[in-house]
C-alpha atoms as a PDB file:
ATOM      1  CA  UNK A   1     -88.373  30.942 172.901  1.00  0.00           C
ATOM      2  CA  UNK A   2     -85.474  31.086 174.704  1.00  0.00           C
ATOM      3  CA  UNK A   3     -82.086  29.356 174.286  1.00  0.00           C
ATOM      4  CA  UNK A   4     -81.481  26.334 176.618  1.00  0.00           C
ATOM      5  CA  UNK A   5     -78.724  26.182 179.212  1.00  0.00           C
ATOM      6  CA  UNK A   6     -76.207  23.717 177.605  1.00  0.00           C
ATOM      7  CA  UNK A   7     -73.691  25.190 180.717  1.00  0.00           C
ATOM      8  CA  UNK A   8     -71.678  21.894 182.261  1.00  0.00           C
ATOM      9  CA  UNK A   9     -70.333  22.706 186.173  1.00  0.00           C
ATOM     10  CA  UNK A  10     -66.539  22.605 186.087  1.00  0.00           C
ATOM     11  CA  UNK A  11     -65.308  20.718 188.770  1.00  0.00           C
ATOM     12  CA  UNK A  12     -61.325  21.889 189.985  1.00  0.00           C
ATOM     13  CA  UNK A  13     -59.337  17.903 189.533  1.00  0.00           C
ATOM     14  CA  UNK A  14     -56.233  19.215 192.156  1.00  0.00           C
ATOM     15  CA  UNK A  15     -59.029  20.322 194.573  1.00  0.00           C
ATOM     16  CA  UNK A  16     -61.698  17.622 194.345  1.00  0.00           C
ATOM     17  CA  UNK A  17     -58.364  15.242 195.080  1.00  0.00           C
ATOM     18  CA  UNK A  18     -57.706  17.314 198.011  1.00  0.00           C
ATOM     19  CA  UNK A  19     -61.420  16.845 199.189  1.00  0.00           C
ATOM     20  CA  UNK A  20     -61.148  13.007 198.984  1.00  0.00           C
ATOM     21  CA  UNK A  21     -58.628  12.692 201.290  1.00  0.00           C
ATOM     22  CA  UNK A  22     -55.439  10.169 200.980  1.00  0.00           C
ATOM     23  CA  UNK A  23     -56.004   7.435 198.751  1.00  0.00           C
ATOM     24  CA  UNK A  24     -55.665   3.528 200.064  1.00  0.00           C
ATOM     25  CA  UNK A  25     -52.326   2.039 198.291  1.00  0.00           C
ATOM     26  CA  UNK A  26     -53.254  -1.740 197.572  1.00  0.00           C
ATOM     27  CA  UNK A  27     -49.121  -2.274 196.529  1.00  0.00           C
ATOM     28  CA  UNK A  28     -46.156  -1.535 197.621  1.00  0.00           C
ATOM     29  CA  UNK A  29     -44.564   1.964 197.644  1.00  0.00           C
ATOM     30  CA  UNK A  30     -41.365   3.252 196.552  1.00  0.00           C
ATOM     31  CA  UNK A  31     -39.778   3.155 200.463  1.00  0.00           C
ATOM     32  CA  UNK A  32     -40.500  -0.743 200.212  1.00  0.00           C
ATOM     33  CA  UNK A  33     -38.789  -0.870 197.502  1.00  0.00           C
ATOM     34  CA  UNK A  34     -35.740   0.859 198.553  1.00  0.00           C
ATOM     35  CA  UNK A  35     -35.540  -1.135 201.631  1.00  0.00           C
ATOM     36  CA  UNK A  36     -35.977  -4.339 199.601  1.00  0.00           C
ATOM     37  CA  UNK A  37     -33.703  -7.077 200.922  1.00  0.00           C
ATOM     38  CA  UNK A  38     -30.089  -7.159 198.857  1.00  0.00           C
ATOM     39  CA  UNK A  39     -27.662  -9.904 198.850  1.00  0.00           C
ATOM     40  CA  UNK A  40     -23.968  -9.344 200.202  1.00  0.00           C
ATOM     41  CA  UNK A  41     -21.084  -8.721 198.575  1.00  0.00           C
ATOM     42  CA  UNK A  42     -20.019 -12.458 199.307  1.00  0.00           C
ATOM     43  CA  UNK A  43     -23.122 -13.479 198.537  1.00  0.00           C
ATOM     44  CA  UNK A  44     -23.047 -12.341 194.881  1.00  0.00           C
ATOM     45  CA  UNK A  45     -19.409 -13.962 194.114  1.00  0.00           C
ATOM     46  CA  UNK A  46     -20.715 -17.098 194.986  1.00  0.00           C
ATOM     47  CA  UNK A  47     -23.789 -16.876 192.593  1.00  0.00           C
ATOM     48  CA  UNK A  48     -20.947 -15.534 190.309  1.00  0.00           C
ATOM     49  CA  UNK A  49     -18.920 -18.442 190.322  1.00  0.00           C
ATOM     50  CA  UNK A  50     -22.030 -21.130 190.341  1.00  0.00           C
ATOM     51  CA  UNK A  51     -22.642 -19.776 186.906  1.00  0.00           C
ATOM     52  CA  UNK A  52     -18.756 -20.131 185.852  1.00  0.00           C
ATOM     53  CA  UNK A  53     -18.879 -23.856 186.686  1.00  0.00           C
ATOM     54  CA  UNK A  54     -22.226 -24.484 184.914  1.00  0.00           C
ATOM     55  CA  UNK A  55     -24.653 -27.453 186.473  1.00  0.00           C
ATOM     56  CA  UNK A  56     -23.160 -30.647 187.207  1.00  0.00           C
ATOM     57  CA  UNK A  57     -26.557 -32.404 185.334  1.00  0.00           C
ATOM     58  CA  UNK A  58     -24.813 -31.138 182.136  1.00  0.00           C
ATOM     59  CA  UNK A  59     -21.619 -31.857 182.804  1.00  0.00           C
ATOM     60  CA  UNK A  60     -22.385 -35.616 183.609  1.00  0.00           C
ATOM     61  CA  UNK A  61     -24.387 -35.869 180.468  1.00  0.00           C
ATOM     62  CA  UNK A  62     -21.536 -34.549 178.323  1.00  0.00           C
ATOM     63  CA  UNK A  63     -19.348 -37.145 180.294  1.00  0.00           C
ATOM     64  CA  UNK A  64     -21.738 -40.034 178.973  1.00  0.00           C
ATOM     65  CA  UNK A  65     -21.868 -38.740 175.969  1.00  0.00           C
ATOM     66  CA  UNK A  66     -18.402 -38.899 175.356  1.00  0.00           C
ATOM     67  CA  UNK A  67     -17.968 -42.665 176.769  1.00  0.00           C
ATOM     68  CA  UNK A  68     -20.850 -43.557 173.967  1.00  0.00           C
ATOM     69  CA  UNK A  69     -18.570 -41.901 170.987  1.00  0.00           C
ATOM     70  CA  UNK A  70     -15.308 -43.179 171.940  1.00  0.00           C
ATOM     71  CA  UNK A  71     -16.981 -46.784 172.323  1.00  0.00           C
ATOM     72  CA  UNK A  72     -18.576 -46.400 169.038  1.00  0.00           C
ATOM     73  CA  UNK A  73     -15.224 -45.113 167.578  1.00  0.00           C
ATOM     74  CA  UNK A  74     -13.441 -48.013 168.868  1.00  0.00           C
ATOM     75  CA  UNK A  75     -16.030 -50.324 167.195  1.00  0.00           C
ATOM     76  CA  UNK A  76     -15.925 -48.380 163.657  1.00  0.00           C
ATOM     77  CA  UNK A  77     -11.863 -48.817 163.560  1.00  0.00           C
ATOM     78  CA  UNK A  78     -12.046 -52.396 164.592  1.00  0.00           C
ATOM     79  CA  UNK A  79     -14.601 -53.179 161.909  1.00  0.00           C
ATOM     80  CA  UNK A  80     -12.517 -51.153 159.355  1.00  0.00           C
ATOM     81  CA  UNK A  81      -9.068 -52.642 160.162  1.00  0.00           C
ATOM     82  CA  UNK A  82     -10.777 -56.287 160.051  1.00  0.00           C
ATOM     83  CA  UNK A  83     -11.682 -55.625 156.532  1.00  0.00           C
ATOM     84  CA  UNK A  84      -8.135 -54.602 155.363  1.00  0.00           C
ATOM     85  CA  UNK A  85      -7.033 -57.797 156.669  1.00  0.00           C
ATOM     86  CA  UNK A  86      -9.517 -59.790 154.845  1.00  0.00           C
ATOM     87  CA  UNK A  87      -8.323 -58.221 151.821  1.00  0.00           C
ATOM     88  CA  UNK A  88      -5.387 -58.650 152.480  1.00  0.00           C
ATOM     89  CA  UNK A  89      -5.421 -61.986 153.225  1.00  0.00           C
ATOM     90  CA  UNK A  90      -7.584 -62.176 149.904  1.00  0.00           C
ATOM     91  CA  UNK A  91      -5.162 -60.620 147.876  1.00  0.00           C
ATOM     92  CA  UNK A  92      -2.602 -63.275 149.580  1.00  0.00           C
ATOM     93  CA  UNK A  93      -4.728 -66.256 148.317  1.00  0.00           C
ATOM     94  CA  UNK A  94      -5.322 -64.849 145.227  1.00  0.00           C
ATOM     95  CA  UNK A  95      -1.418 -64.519 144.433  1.00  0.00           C
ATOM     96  CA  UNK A  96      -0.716 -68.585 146.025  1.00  0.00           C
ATOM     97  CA  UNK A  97      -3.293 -69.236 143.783  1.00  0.00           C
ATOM     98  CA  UNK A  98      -1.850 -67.731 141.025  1.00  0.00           C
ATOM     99  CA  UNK A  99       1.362 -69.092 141.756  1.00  0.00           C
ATOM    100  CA  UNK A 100       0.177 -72.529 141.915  1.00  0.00           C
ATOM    101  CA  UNK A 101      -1.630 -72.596 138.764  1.00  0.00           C
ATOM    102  CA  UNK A 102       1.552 -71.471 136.913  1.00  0.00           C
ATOM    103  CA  UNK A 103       3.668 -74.382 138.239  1.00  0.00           C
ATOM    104  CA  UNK A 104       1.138 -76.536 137.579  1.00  0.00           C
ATOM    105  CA  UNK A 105       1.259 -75.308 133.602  1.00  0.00           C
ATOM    106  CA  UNK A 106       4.988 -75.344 133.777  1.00  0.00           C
ATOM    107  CA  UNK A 107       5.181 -79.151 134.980  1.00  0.00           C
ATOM    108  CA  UNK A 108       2.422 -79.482 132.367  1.00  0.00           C
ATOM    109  CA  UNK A 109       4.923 -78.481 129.750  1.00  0.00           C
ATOM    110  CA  UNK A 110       7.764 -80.360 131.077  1.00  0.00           C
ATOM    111  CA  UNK A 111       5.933 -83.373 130.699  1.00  0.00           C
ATOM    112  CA  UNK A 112       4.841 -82.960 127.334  1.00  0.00           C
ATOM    113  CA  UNK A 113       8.390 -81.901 126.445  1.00  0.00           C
ATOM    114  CA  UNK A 114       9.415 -85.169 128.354  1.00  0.00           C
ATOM    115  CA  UNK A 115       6.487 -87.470 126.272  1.00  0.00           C
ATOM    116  CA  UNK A 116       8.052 -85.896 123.155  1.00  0.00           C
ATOM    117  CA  UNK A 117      11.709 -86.710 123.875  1.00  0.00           C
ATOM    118  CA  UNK A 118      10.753 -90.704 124.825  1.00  0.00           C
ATOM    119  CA  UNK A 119      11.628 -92.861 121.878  1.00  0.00           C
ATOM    120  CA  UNK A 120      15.909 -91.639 122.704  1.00  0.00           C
ATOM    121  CA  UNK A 121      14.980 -92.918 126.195  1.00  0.00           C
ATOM    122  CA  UNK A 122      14.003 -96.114 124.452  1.00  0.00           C
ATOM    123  CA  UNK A 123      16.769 -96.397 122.211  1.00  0.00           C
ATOM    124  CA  UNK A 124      19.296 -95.633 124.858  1.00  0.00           C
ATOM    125  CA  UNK A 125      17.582 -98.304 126.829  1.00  0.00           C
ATOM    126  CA  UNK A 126      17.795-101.344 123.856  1.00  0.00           C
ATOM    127  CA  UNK A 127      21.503-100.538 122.560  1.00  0.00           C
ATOM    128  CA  UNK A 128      22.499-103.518 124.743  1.00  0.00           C
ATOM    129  CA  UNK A 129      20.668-105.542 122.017  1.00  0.00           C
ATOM    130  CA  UNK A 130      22.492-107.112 119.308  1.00  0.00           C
ATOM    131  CA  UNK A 131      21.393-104.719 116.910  1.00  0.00           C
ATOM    132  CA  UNK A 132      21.873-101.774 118.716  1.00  0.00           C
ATOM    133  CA  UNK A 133      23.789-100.040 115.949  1.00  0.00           C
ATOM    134  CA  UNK A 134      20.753-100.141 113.529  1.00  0.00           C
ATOM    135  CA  UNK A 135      18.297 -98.611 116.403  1.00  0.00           C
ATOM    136  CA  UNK A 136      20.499 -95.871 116.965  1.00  0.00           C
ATOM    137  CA  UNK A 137      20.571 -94.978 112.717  1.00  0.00           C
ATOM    138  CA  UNK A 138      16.607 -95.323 113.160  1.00  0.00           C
ATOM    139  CA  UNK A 139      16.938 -92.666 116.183  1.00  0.00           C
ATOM    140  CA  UNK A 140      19.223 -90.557 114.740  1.00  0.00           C
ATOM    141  CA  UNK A 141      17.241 -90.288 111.537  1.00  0.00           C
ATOM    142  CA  UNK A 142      14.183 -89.663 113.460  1.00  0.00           C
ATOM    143  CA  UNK A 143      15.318 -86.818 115.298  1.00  0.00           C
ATOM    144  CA  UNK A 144      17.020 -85.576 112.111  1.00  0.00           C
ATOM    145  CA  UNK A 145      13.620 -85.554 111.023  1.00  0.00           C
ATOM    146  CA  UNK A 146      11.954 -84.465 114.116  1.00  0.00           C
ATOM    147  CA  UNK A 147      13.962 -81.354 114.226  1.00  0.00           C
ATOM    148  CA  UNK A 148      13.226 -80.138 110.500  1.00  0.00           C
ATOM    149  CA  UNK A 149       9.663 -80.823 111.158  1.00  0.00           C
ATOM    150  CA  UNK A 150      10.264 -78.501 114.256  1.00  0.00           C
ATOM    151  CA  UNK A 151      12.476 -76.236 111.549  1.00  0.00           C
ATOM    152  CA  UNK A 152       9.504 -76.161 109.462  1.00  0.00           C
ATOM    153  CA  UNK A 153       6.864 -74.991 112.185  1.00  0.00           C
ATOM    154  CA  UNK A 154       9.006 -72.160 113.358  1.00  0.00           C
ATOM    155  CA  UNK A 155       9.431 -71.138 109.880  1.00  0.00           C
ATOM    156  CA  UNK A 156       6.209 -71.374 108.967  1.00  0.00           C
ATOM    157  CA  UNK A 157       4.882 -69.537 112.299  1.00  0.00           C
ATOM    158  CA  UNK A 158       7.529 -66.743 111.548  1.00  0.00           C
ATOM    159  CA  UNK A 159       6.450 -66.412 108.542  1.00  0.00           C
ATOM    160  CA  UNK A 160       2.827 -66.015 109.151  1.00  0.00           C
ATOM    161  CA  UNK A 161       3.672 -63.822 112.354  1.00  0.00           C
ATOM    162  CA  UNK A 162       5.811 -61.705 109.845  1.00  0.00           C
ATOM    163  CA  UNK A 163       2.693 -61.961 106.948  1.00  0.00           C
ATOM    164  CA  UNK A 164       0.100 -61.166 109.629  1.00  0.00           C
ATOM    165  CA  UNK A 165       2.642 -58.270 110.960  1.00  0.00           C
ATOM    166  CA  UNK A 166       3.120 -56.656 107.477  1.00  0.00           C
ATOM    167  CA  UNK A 167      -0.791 -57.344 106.838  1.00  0.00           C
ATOM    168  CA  UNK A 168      -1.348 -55.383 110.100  1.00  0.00           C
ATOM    169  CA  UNK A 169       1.658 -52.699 109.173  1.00  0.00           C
ATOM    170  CA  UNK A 170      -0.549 -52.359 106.006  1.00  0.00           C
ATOM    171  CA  UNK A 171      -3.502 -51.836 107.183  1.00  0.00           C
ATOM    172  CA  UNK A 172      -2.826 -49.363 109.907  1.00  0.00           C
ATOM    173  CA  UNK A 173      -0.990 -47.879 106.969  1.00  0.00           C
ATOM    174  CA  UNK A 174      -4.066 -47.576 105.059  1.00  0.00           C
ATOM    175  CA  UNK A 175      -6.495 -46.328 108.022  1.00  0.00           C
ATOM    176  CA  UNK A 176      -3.845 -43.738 109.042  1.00  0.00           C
ATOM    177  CA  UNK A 177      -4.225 -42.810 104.913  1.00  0.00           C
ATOM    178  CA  UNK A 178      -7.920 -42.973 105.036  1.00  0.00           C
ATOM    179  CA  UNK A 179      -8.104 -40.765 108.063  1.00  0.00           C
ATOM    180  CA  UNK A 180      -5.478 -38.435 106.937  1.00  0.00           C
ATOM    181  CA  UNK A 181      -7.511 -38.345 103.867  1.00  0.00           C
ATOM    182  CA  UNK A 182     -10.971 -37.834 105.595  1.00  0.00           C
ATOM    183  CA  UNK A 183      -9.321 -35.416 107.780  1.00  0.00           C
ATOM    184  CA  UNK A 184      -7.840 -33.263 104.703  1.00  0.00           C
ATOM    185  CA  UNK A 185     -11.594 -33.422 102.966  1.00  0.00           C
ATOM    186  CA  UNK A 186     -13.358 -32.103 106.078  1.00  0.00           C
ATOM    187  CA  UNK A 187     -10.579 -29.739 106.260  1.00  0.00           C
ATOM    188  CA  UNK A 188     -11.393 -28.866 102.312  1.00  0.00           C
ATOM    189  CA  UNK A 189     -14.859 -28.694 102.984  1.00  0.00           C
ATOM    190  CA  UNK A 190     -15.064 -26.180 106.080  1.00  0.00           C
ATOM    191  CA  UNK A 191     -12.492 -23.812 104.150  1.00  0.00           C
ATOM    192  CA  UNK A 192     -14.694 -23.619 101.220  1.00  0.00           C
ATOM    193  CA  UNK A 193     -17.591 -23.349 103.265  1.00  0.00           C
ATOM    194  CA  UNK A 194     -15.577 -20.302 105.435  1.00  0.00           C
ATOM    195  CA  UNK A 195     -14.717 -19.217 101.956  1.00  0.00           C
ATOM    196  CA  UNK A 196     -19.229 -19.188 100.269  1.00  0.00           C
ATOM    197  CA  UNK A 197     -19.695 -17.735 103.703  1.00  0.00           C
ATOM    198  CA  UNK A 198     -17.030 -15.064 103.710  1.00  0.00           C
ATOM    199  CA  UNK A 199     -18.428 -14.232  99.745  1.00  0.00           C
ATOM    200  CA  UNK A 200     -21.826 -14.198 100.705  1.00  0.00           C
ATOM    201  CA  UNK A 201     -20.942 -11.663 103.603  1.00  0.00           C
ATOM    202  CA  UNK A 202     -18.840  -9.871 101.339  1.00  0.00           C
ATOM    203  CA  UNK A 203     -21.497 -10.129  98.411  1.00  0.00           C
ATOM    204  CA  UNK A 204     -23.908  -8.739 101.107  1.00  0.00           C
ATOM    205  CA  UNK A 205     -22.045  -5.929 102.664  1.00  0.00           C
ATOM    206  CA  UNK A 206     -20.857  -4.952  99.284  1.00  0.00           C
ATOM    207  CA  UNK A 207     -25.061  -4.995  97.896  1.00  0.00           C
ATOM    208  CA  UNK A 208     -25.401  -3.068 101.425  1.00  0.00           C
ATOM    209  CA  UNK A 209     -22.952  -0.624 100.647  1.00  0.00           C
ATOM    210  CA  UNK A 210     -23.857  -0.010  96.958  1.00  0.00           C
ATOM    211  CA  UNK A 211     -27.615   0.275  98.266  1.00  0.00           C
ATOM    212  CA  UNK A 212     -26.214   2.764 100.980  1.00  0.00           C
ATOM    213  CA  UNK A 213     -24.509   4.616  99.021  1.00  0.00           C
ATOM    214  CA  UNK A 214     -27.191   4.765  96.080  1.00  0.00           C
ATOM    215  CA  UNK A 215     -29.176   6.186  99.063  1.00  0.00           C
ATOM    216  CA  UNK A 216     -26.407   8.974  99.944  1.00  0.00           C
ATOM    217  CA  UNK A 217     -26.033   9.897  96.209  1.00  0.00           C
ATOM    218  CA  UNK A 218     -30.001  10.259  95.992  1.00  0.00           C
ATOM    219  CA  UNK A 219     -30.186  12.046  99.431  1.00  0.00           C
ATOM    220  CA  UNK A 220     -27.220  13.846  98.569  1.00  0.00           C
ATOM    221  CA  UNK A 221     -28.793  15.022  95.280  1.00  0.00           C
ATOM    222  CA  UNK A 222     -32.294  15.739  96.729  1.00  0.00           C
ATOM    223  CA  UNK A 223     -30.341  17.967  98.898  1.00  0.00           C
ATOM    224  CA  UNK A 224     -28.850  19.899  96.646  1.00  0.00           C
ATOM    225  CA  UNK A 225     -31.732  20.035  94.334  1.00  0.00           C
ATOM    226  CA  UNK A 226     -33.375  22.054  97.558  1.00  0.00           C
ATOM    227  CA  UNK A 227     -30.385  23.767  98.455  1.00  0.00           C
ATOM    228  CA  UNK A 228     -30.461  25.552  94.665  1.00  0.00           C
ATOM    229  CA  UNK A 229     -34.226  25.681  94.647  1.00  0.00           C
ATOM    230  CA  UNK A 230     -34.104  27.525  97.991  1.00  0.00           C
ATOM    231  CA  UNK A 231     -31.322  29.553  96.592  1.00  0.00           C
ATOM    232  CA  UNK A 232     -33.106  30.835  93.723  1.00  0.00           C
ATOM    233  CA  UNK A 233     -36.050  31.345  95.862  1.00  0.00           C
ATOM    234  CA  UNK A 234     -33.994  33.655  98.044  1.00  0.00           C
ATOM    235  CA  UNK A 235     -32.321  35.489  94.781  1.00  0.00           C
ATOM    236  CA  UNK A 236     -36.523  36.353  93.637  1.00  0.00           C
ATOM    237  CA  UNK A 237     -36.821  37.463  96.826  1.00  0.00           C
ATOM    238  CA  UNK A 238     -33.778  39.490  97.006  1.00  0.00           C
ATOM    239  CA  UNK A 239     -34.801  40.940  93.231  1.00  0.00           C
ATOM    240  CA  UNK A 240     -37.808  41.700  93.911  1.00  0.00           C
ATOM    241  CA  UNK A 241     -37.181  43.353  97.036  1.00  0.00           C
ATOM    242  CA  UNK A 242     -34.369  45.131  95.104  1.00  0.00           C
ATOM    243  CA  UNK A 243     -36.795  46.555  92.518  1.00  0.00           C
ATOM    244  CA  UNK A 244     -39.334  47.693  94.712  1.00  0.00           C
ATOM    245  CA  UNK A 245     -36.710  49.619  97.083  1.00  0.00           C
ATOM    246  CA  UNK A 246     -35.443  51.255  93.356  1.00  0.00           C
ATOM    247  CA  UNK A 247     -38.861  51.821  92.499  1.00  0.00           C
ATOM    248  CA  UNK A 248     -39.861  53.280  96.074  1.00  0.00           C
ATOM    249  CA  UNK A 249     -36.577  55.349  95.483  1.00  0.00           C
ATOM    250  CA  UNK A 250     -36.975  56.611  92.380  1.00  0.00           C
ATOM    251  CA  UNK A 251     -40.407  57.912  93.348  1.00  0.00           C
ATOM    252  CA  UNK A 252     -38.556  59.617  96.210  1.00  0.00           C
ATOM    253  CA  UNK A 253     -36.784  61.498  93.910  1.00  0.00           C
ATOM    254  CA  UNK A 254     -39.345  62.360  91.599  1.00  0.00           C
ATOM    255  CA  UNK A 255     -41.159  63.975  94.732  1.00  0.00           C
ATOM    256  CA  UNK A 256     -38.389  65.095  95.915  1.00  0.00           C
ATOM    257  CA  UNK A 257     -37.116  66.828  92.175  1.00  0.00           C
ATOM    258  CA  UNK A 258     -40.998  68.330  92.018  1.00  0.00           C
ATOM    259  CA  UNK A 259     -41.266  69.834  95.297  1.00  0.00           C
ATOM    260  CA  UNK A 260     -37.879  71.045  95.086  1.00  0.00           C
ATOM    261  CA  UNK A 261     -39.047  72.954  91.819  1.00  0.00           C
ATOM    262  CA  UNK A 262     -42.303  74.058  93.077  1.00  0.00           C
ATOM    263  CA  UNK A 263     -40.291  75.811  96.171  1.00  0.00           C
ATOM    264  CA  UNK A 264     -38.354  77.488  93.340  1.00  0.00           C
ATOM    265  CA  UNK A 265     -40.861  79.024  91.797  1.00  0.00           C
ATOM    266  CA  UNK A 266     -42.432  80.436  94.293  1.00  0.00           C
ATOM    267  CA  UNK A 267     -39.330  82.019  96.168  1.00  0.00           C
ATOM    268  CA  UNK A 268     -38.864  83.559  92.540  1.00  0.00           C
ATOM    269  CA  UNK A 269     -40.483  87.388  92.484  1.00  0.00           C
ATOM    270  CA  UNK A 270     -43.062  87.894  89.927  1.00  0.00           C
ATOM    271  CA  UNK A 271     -42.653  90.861  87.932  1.00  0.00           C
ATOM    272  CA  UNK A 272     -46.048  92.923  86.855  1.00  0.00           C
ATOM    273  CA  UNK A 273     -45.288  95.703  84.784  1.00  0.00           C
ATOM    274  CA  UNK A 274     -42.367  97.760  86.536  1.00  0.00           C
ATOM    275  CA  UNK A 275     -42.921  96.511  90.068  1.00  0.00           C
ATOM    276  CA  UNK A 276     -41.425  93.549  91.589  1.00  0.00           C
ATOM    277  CA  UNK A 277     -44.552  91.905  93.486  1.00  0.00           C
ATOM    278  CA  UNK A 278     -42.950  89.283  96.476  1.00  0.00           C
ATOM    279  CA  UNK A 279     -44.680  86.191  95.951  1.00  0.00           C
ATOM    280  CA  UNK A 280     -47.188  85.256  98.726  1.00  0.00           C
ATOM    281  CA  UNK A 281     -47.588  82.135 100.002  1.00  0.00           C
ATOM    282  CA  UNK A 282     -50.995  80.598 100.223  1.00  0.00           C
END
């Protein structure tokens, strides 16, 4: 079995353009629009200056609108300025009003003052009576007796303005007192309460502290307690190593002391009879 052909024919784009000739141009080209139609120089600054001046559609309507506001302007400040005259003109009736009820009171008064002054009118009238001498006594007595009655009400009212005044002098006296007194208690009260507080804080800080420090002194110990154990650890140690190196050493010497004597003896010559044999080493 043989492969299959999976070759494709390549097909050169610049030259299968070439074979198909010019192609049709539906648009327009690029010379079109080069040669396009342009407005003058004229031309232009008149579109120019159309723009500046905007439409004249929206420069009637902003016309209009500004008739509208200054109409409705004028109709807001006629409405306000007729209400300050009607209060005005209230305020101007109120006062004539006032004015007349006060005369009213005062010719009130004058004719009560008048109705209480009538029976000197009367005796002024009838001393051109016969017994006009007794009527004037009578009078005079009477207003003798008029005016201490009169005497006696002022007094009287004095004295109860002055009572009522020294009742009221008294009893502002005591409600300043009370509140000075209330005042000084809540006073009393928040500086012993500032005062349990600052004790209790104190009381705590100083329980905190003792605790604290109870902790230090233990740590503190605990410390030291390790500190001395580890010391003594170190000076076991330190013996021991001590004593072995001496031990180690003194065995060194000991080797050293019998091989040193061992090399004497045999550099010594042994003698055997008359002849001095040299040692040999073995």
């Amino acid at each position: 079995m043989g492969k299959r052909d999976n070759r494709v024919a390549y097909i050169n784009p610049i030259a299968a353009a070439r074979a198909r000739g010019p192609a049709n141009n539906a648009g327009p080209t690029i010379q079109d629009y080069l040669s396009r139609p342009r407005p003058t120089w004229e031309e232009l600054k008149e579109q120019l200056e159309k723009k500046k001046k905007g439409s004249r559609a929206l420069a009637d309507f902003e016309d209009k609108m500004n008739v509208k506001w200054k109409k409705e302007l004028a109709k807001n400040r006629e409405k306000l300025l007729a209400g300050i005259e009607k209060e005005k003109d209230k305020k101007t009736t109120d006062k004539e009003k006032e004015e007349k009820k006060e005369k009213k009171e005062k010719k009130k008064k004058e004719k009560k003052k008048s109705n209480r002054h009538s029976p000197s009118s009367s005796s002024s009238s009838s001393s051109d009576s016969p017994c006009s001498f007794s009527t004037e006594t009578e009078d005079a007595d009477e207003k003798k007796s008029v005016k201490k009655k009169r005497k006696r009400k002022k007094s009287s009212t004095r004295r109860a303005s002055d009572s009522s005044e020294g009742e009221s002098d008294a009893e502002s006296k005591k409600k300043k007192k009370r509140i000075k007194q209330e005042g000084d208690k809540d006073k009393d009260d928040k500086s012993r309460k500032r005062k349990r507080k600052a004790e209790r804080s104190y009381k705590d800080s100083s329980s905190e502290s003792s605790a604290e420090s109870e902790g230090e002194e233990v740590a503190d110990a605990k410390k030291k307690k390790r500190s001395s154990e580890e010391k003594e650890k170190i000076t076991d140690k330190s013996k021991k190593k001590r004593k072995k190196k001496h031990k180690k050493h003194g065995k060194r010497k000991k080797r050293k002391a019998a091989s040193q004597s061992d090399s004497e003896l045999d550099q010594q010559p042994h003698r055997h009879g008359s002849l001095i044999l040299p040692t040999v080493h073995k």
